[in-house]
C-alpha atoms as a PDB file:
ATOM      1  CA  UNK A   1       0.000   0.000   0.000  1.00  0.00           C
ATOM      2  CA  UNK A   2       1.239   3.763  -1.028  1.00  0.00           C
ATOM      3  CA  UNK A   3       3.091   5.186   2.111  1.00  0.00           C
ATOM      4  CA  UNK A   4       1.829   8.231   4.163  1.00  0.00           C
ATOM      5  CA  UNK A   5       2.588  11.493   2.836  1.00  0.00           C
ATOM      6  CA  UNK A   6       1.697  14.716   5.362  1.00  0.00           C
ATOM      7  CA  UNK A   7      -0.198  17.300   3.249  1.00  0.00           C
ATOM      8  CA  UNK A   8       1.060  20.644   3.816  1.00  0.00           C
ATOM      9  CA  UNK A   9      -1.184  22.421   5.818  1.00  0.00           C
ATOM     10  CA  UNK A  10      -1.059  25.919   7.916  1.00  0.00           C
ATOM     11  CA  UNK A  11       0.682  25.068  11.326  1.00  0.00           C
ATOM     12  CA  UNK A  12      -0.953  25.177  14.866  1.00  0.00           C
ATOM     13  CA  UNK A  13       0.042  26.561  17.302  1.00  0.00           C
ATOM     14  CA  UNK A  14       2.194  24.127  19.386  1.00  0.00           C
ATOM     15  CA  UNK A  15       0.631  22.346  22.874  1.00  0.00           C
ATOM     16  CA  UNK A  16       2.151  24.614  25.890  1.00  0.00           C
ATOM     17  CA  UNK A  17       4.289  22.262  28.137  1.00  0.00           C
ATOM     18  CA  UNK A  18       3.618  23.975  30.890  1.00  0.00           C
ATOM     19  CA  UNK A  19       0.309  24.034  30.505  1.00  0.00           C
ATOM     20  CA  UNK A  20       0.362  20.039  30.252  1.00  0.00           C
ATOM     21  CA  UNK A  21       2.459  19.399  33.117  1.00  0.00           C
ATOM     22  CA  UNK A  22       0.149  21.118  35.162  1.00  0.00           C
ATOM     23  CA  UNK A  23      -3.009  19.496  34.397  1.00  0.00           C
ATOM     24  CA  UNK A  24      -1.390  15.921  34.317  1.00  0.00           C
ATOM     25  CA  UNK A  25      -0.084  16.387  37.812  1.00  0.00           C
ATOM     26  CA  UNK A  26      -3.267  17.417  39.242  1.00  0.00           C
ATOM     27  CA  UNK A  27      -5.162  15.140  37.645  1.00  0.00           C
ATOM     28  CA  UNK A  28      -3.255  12.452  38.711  1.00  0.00           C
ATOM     29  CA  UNK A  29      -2.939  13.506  42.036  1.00  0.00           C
ATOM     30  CA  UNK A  30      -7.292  14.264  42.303  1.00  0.00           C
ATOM     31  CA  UNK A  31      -7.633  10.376  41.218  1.00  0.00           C
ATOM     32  CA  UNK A  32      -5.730   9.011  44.433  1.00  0.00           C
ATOM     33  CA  UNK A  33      -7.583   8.986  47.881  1.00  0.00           C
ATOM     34  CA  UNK A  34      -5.896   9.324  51.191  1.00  0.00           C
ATOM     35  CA  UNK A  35      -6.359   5.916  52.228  1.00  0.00           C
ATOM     36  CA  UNK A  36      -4.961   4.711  48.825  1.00  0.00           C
ATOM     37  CA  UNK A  37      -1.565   5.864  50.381  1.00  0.00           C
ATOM     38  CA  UNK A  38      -1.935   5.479  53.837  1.00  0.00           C
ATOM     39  CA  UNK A  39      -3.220   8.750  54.791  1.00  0.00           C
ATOM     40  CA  UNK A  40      -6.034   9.300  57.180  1.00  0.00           C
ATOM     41  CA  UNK A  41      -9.189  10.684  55.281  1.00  0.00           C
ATOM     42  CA  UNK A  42     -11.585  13.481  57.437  1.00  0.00           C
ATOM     43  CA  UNK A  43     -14.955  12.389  55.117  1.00  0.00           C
ATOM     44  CA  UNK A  44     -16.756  15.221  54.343  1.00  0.00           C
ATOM     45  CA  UNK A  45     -15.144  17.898  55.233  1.00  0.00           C
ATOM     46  CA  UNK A  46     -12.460  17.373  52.895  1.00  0.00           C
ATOM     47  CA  UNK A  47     -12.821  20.096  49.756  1.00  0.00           C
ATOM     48  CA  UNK A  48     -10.928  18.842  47.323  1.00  0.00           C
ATOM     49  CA  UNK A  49     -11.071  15.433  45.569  1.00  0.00           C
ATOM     50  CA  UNK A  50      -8.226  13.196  45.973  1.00  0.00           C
ATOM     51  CA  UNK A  51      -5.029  14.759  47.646  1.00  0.00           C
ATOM     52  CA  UNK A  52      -4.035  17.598  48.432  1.00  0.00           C
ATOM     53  CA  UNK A  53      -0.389  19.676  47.578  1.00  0.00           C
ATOM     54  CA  UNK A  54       0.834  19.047  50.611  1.00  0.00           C
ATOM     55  CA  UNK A  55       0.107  15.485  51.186  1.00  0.00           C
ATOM     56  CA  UNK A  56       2.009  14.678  47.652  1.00  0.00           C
ATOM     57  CA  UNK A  57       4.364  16.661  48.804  1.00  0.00           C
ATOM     58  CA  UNK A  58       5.037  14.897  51.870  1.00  0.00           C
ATOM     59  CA  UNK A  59       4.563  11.786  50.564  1.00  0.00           C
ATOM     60  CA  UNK A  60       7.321  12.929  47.685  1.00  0.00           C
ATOM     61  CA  UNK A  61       9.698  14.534  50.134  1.00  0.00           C
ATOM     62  CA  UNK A  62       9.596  17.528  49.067  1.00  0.00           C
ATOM     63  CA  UNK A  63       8.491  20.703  50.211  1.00  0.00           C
ATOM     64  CA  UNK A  64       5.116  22.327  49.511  1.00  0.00           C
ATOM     65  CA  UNK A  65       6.013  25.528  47.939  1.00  0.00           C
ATOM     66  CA  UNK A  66       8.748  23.164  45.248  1.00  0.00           C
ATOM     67  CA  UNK A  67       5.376  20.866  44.428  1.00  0.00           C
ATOM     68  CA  UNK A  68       3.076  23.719  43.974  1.00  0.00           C
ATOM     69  CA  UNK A  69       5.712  25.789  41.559  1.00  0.00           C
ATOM     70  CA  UNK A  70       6.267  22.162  39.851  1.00  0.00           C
ATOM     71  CA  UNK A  71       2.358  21.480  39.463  1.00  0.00           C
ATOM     72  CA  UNK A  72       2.125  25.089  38.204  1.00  0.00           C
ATOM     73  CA  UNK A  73       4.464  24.459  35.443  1.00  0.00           C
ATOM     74  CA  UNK A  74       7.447  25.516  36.400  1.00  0.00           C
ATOM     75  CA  UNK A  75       9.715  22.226  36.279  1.00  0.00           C
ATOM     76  CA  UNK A  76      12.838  23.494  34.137  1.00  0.00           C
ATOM     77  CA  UNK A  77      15.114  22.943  36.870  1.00  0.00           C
ATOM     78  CA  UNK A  78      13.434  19.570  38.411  1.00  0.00           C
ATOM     79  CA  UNK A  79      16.380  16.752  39.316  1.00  0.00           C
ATOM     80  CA  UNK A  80      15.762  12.963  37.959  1.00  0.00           C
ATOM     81  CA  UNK A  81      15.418  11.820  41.500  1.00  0.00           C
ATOM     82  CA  UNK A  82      12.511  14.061  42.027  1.00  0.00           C
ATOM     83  CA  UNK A  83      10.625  13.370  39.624  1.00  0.00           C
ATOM     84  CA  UNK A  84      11.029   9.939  40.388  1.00  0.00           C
ATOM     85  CA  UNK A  85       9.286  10.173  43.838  1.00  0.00           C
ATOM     86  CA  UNK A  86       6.712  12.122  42.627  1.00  0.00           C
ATOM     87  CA  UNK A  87       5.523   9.578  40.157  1.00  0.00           C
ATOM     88  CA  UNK A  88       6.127   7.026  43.028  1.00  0.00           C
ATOM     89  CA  UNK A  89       3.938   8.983  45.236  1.00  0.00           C
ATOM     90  CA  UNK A  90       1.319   9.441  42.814  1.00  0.00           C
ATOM     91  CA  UNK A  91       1.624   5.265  41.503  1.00  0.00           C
ATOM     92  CA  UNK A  92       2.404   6.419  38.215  1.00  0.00           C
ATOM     93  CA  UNK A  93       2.476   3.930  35.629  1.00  0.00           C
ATOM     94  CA  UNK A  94       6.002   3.181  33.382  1.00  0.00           C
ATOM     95  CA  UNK A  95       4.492   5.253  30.691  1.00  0.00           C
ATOM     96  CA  UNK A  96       2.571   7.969  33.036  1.00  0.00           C
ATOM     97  CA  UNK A  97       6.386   8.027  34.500  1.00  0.00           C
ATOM     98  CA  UNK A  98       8.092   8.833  31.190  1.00  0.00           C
ATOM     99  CA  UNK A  99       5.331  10.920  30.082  1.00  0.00           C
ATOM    100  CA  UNK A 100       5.579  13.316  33.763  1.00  0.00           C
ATOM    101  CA  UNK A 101       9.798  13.542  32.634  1.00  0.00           C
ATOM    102  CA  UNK A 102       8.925  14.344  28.919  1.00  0.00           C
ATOM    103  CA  UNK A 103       6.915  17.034  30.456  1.00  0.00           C
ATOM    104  CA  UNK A 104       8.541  18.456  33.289  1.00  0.00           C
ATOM    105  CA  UNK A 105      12.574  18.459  31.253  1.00  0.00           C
ATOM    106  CA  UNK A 106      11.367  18.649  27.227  1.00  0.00           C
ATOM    107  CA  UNK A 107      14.222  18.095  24.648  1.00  0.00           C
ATOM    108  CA  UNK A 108      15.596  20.961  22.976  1.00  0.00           C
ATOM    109  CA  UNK A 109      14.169  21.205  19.360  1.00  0.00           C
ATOM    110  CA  UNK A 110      17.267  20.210  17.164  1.00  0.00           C
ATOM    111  CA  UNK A 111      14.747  20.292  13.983  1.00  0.00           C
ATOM    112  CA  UNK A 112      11.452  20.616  12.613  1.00  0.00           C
ATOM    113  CA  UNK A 113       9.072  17.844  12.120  1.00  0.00           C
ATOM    114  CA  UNK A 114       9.116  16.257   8.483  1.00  0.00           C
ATOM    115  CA  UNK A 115       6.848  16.505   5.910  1.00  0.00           C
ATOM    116  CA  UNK A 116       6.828  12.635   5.161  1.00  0.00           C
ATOM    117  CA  UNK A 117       7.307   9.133   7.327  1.00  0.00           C
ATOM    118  CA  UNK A 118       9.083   7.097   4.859  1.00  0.00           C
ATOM    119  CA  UNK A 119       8.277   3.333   4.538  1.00  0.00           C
ATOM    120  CA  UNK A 120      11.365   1.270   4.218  1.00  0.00           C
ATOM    121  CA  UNK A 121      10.668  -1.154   1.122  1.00  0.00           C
ATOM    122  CA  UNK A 122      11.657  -4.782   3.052  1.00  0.00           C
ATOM    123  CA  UNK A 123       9.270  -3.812   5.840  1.00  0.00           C
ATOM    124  CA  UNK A 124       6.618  -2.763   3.027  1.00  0.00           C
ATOM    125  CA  UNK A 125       7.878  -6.476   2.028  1.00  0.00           C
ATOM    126  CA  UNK A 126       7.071  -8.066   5.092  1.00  0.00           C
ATOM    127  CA  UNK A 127       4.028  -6.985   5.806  1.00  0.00           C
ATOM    128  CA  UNK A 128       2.827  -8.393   2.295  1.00  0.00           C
ATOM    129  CA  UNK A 129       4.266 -11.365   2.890  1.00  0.00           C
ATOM    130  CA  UNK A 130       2.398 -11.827   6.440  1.00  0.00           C
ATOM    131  CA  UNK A 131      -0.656 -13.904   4.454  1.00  0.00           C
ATOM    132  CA  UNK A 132      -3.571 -14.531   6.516  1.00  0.00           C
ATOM    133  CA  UNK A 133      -2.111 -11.804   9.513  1.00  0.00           C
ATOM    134  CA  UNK A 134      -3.364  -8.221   9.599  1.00  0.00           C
ATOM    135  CA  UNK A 135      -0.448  -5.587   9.850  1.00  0.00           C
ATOM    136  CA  UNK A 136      -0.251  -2.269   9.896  1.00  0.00           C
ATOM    137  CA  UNK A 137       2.447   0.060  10.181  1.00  0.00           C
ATOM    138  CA  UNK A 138       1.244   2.991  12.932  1.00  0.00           C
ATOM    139  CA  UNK A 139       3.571   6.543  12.997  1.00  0.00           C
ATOM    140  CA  UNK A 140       3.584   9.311  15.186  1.00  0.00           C
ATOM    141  CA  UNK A 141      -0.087  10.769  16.100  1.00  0.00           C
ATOM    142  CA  UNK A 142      -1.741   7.731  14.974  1.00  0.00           C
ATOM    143  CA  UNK A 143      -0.903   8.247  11.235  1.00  0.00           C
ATOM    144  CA  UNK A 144      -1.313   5.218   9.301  1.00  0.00           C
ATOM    145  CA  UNK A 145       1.548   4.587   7.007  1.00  0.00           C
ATOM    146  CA  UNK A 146       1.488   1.410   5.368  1.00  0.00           C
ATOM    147  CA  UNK A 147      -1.041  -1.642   6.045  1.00  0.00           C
ATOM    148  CA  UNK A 148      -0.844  -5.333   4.389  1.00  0.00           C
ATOM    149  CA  UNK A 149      -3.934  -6.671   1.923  1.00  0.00           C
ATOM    150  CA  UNK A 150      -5.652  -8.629   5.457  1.00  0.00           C
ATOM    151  CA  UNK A 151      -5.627  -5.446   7.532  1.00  0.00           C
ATOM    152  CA  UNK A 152      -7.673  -3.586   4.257  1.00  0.00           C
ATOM    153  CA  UNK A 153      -9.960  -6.963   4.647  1.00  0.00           C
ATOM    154  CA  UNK A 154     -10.914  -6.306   8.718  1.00  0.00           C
ATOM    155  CA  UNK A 155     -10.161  -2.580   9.490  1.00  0.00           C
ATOM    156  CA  UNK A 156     -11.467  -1.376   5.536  1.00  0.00           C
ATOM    157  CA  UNK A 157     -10.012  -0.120   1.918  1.00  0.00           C
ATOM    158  CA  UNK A 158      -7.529   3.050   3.463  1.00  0.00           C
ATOM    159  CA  UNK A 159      -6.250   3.377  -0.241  1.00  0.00           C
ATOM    160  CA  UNK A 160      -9.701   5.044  -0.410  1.00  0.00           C
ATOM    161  CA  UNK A 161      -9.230   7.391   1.854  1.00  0.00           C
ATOM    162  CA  UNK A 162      -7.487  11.381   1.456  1.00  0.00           C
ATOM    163  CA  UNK A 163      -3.725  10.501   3.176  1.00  0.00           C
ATOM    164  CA  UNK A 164      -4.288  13.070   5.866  1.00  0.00           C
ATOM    165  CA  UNK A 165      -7.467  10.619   7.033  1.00  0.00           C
ATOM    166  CA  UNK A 166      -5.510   7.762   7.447  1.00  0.00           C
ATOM    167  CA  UNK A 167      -4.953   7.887  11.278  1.00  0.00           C
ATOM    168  CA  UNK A 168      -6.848   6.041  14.141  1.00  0.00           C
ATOM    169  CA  UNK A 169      -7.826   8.787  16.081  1.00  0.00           C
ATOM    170  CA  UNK A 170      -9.192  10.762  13.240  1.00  0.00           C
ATOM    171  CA  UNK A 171     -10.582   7.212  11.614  1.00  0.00           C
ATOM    172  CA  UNK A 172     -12.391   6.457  15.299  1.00  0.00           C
ATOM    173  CA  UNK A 173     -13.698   9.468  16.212  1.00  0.00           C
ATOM    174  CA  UNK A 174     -14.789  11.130  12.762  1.00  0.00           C
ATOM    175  CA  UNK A 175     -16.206   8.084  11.100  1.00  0.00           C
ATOM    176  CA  UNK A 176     -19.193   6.795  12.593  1.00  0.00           C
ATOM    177  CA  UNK A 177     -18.779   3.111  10.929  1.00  0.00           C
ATOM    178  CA  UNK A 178     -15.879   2.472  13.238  1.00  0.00           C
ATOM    179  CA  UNK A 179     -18.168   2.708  16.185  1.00  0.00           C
ATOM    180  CA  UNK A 180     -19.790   0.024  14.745  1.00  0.00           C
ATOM    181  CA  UNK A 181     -16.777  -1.814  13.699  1.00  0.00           C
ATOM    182  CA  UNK A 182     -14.806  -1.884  17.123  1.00  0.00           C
ATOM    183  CA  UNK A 183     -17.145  -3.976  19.768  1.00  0.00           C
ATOM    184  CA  UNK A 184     -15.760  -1.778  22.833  1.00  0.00           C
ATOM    185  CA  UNK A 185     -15.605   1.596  20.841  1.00  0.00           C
ATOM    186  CA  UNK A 186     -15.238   3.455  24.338  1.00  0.00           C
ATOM    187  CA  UNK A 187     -12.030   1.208  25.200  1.00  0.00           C
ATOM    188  CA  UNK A 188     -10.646   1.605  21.443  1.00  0.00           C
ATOM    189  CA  UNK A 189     -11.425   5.108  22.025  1.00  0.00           C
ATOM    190  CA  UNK A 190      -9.612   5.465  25.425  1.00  0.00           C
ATOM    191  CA  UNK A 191      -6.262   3.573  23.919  1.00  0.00           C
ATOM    192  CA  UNK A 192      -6.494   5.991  20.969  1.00  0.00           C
ATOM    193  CA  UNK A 193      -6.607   9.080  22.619  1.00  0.00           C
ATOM    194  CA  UNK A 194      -3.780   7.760  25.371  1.00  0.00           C
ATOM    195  CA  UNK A 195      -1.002   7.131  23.251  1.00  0.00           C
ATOM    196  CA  UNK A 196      -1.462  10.689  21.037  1.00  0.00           C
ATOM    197  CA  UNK A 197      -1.187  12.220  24.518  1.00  0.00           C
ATOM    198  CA  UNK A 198       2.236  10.053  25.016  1.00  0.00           C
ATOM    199  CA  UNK A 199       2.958  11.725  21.198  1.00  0.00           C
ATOM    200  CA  UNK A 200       2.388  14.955  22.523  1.00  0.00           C
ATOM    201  CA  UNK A 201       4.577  14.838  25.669  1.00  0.00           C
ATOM    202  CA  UNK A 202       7.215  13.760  24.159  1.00  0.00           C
ATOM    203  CA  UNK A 203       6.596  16.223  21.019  1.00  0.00           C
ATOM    204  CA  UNK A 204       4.733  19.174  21.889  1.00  0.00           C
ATOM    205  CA  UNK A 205       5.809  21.302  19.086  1.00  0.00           C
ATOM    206  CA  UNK A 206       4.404  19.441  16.665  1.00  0.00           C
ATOM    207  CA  UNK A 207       2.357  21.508  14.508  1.00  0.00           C
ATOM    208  CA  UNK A 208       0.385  18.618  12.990  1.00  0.00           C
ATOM    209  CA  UNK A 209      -0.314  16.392  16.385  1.00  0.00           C
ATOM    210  CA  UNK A 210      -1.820  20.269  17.945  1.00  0.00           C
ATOM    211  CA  UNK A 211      -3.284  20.616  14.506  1.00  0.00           C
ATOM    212  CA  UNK A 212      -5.093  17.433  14.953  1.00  0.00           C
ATOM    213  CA  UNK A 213      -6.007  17.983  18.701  1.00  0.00           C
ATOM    214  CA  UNK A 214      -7.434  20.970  17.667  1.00  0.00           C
ATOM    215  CA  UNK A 215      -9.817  19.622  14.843  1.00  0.00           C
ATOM    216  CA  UNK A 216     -10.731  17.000  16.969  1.00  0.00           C
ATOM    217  CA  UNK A 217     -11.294  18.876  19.802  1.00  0.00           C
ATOM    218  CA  UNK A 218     -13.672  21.304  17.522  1.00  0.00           C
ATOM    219  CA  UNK A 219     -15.913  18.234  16.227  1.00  0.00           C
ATOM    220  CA  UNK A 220     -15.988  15.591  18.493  1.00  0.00           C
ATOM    221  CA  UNK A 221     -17.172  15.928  22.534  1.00  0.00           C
ATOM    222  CA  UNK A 222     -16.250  12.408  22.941  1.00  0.00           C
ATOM    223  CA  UNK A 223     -12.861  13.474  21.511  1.00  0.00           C
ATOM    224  CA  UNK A 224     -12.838  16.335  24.297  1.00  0.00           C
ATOM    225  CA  UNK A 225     -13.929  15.031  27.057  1.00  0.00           C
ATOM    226  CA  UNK A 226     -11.180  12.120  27.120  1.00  0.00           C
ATOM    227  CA  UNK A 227      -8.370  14.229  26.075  1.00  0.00           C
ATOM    228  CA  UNK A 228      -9.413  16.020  29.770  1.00  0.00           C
ATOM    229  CA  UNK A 229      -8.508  13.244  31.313  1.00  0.00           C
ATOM    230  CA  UNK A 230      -4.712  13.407  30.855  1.00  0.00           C
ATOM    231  CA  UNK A 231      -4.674   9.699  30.551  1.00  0.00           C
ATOM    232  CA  UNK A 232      -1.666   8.157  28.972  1.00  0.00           C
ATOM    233  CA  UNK A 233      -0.951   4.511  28.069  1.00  0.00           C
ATOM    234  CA  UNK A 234       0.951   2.703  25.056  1.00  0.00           C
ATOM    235  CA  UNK A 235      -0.634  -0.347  24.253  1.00  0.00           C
ATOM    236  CA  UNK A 236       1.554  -3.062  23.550  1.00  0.00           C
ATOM    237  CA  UNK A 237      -0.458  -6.313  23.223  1.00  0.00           C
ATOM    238  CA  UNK A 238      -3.974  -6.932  24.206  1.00  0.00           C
ATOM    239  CA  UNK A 239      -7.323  -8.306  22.540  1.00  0.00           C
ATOM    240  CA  UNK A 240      -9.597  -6.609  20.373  1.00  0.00           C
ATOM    241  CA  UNK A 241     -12.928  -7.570  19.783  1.00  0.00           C
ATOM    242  CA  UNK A 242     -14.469  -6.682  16.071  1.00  0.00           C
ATOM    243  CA  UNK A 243     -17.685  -6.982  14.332  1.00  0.00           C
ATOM    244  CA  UNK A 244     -16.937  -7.353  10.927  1.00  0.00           C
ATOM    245  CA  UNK A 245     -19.761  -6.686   8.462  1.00  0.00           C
ATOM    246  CA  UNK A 246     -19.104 -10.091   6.370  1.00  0.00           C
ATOM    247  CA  UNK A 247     -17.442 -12.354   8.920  1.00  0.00           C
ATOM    248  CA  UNK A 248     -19.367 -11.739  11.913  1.00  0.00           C
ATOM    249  CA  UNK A 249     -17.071 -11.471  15.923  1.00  0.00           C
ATOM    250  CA  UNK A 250     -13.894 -11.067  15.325  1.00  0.00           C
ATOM    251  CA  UNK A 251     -11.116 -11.949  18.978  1.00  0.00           C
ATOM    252  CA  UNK A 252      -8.122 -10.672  17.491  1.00  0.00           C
ATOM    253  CA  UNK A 253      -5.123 -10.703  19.580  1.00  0.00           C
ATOM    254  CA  UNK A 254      -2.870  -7.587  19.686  1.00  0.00           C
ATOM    255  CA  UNK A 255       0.919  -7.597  19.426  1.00  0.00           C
ATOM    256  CA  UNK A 256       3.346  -4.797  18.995  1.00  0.00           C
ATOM    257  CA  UNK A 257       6.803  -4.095  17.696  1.00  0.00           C
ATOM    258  CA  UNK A 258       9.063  -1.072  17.218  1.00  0.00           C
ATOM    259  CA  UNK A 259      11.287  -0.363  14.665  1.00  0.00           C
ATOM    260  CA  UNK A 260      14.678  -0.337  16.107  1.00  0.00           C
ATOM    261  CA  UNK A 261      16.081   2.734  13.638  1.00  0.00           C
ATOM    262  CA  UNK A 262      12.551   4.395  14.309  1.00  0.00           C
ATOM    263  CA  UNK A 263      11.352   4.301  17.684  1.00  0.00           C
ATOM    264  CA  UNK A 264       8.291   6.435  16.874  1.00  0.00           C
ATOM    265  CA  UNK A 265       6.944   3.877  13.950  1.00  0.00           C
ATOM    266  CA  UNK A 266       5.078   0.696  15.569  1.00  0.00           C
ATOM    267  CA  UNK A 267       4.245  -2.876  13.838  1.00  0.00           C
ATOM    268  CA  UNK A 268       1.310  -3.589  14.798  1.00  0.00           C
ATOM    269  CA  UNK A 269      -0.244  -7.511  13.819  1.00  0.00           C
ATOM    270  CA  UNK A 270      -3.484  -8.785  14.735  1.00  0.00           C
ATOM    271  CA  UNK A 271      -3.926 -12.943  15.022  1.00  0.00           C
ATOM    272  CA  UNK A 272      -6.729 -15.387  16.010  1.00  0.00           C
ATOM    273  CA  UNK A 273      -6.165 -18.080  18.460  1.00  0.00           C
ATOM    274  CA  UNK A 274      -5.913 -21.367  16.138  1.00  0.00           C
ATOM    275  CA  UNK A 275      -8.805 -23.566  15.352  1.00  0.00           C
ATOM    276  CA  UNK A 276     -10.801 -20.752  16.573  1.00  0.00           C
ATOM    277  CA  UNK A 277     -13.734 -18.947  15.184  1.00  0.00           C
ATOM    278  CA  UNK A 278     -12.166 -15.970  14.556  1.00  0.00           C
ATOM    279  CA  UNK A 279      -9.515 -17.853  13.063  1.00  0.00           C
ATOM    280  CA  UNK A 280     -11.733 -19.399  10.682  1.00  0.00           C
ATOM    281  CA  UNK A 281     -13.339 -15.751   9.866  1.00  0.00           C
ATOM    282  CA  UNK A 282      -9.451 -14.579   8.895  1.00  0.00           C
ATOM    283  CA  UNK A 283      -9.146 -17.244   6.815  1.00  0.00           C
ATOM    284  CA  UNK A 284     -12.447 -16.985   4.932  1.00  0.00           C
ATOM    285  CA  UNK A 285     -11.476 -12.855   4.459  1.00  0.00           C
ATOM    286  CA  UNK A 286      -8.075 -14.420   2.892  1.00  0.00           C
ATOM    287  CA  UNK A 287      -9.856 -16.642  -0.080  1.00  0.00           C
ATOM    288  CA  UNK A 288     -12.521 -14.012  -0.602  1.00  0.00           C
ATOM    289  CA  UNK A 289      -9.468 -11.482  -1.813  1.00  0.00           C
ATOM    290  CA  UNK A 290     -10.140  -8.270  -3.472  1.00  0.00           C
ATOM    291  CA  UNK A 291     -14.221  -8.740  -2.639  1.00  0.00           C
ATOM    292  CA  UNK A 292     -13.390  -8.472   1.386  1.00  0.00           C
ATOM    293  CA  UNK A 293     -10.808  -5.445   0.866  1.00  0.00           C
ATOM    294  CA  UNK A 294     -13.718  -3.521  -1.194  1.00  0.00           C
ATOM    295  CA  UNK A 295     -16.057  -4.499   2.299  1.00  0.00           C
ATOM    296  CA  UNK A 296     -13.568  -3.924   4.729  1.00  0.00           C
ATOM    297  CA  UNK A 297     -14.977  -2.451   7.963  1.00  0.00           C
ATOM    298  CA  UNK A 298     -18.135  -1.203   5.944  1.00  0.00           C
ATOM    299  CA  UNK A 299     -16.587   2.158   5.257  1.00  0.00           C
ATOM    300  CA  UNK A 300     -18.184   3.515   2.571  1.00  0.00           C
ATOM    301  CA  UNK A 301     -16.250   4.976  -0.107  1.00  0.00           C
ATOM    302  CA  UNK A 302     -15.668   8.878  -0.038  1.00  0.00           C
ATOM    303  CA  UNK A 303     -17.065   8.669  -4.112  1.00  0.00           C
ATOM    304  CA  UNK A 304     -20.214   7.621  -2.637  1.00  0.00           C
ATOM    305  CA  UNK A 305     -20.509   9.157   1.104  1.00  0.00           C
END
């Protein structure tokens, strides 16, 4: 399948770091309870939900006045070994950690974000030669770049679609048939929305990924109201559960792989367990060929929508 090429398009203006560091810290601090941490809890007459400045900071080792300037933003000058008790005081997951450090000490920009994420022709190779296996080649904000003939088959014909709308989150939240498609949409939706926050940490003056928060943000409230969350997760392996317009339930289980020279570009296969129905299902998308692609997910074609 043709490779992803990023239109050229006006830039945003870039996510404020600052502004991110503060609303991740206090919403990951209003989501633990005393007693999760072996504080004592006063009930009722506590006003603020989960815990407050200076029980994190206490629990951190660290005075008040340093959490409160750090959960304001200001965490240019924050050591390693802080942050480290911070996100062990707030029971920060490995990629909540890394996401808090991406955050509180960004990289200096050493050059702009490129206009294209180049497909390698032996992995374009291997994922055509992954018969009966869905694959798809993921990029940074979700960006689709390359996809074998079995992942056209379950997840729809993407060589239909403009290049700029081949990415999940703009795929899952824009286009109602995936709703349909993915049996726990909200979870999908969750996973989605999670890793393009880990994109953003780690990149927040990417013109595209706030271009895309942004459109997002303007036409979906289900788009919105997760991205408030501040929840981040990278989803390495798993099971999703499909309903495929020709082959019925579809338990796909969810593997992931890195490139090793591109850290940002995932592999991403889907498999049945054998001698399963869903395994059966894969295999009847495989003989049907060229009729299945054309089905795909049920998208309808943008000739005819």
């Amino acid at each position: 399948m043709d490779e992803y090429a990023e239109p050229v398009r006006e830039p945003a203006d870039a996510l404020d770091p600052r502004a991110e560091l503060s609303e991740f810290l206090r919403t990951r601090r209003a989501r633990l309870k005393p007693e999760d941490v072996g504080l004592r809890s006063f009930g009722r007459y506590r006003r603020v939900p989960g815990l407050r400045r200076e029980e994190l900071a206490q629990l951190a080792g660290v005075s008040v006045a340093y959490y409160t300037r750090l959960e304001q933003g200001n965490g240019r000058h924050v050591s390693a070994e802080v942050l480290d008790a911070i996100a062990r005081a707030l029971r920060l997951s490995d990629a909540e950690h890394a996401h808090l450090t991406h955050l509180a000490k960004p990289k200096q920009k050493k050059k702009p974000p490129g206009r294209t994420q180049q497909v390698r022709g032996p992995l374009r190779t291997l994922l055509d030669t992954m018969d009966g296996v869905p694959a798809i080649l993921v990029g940074r904000r979700g960006d689709i770049l390359a996809w074998n003939r079995m992942a056209a088959a379950v997840f729809g014909d993407w060589a239909e679609l403009p290049a700029q709308e081949r990415n999940w989150a703009r795929l899952v939240f824009l286009k109602p048939e995936y709703s349909d498609l993915f049996v726990d949409w909200e979870d999908k939706a969750n996973d989605v929305v999670a890793q393009l926050r880990l994109d953003a940490g780690s990149h927040p003056d990417d013109p595209r990924l706030s271009a895309l928060v942004g459109e997002l943000s303007v036409k979906s409230e289900e788009f919105r109201r997760l991205w408030a969350t501040h929840d981040v997760k990278e989803q390495c392996h798993g099971v999703q559960r499909l309903h495929h317009p020709l082959v019925g339930e579809l338990d796909l289980r969810v593997e992931s792989f890195r490139q090793a020279d591109a850290h940002e570009r995932m592999l991403v296969t889907y498999h049945a367990e054998p001698g399963s129905p869903s395994a059966e299902a894969l295999r009847l998308l495989a003989s049907w060929g060229t009729d299945a692609t054309r089905a795909g997910a049920g998208m309808p074609s943008p000739r005819t929508a």
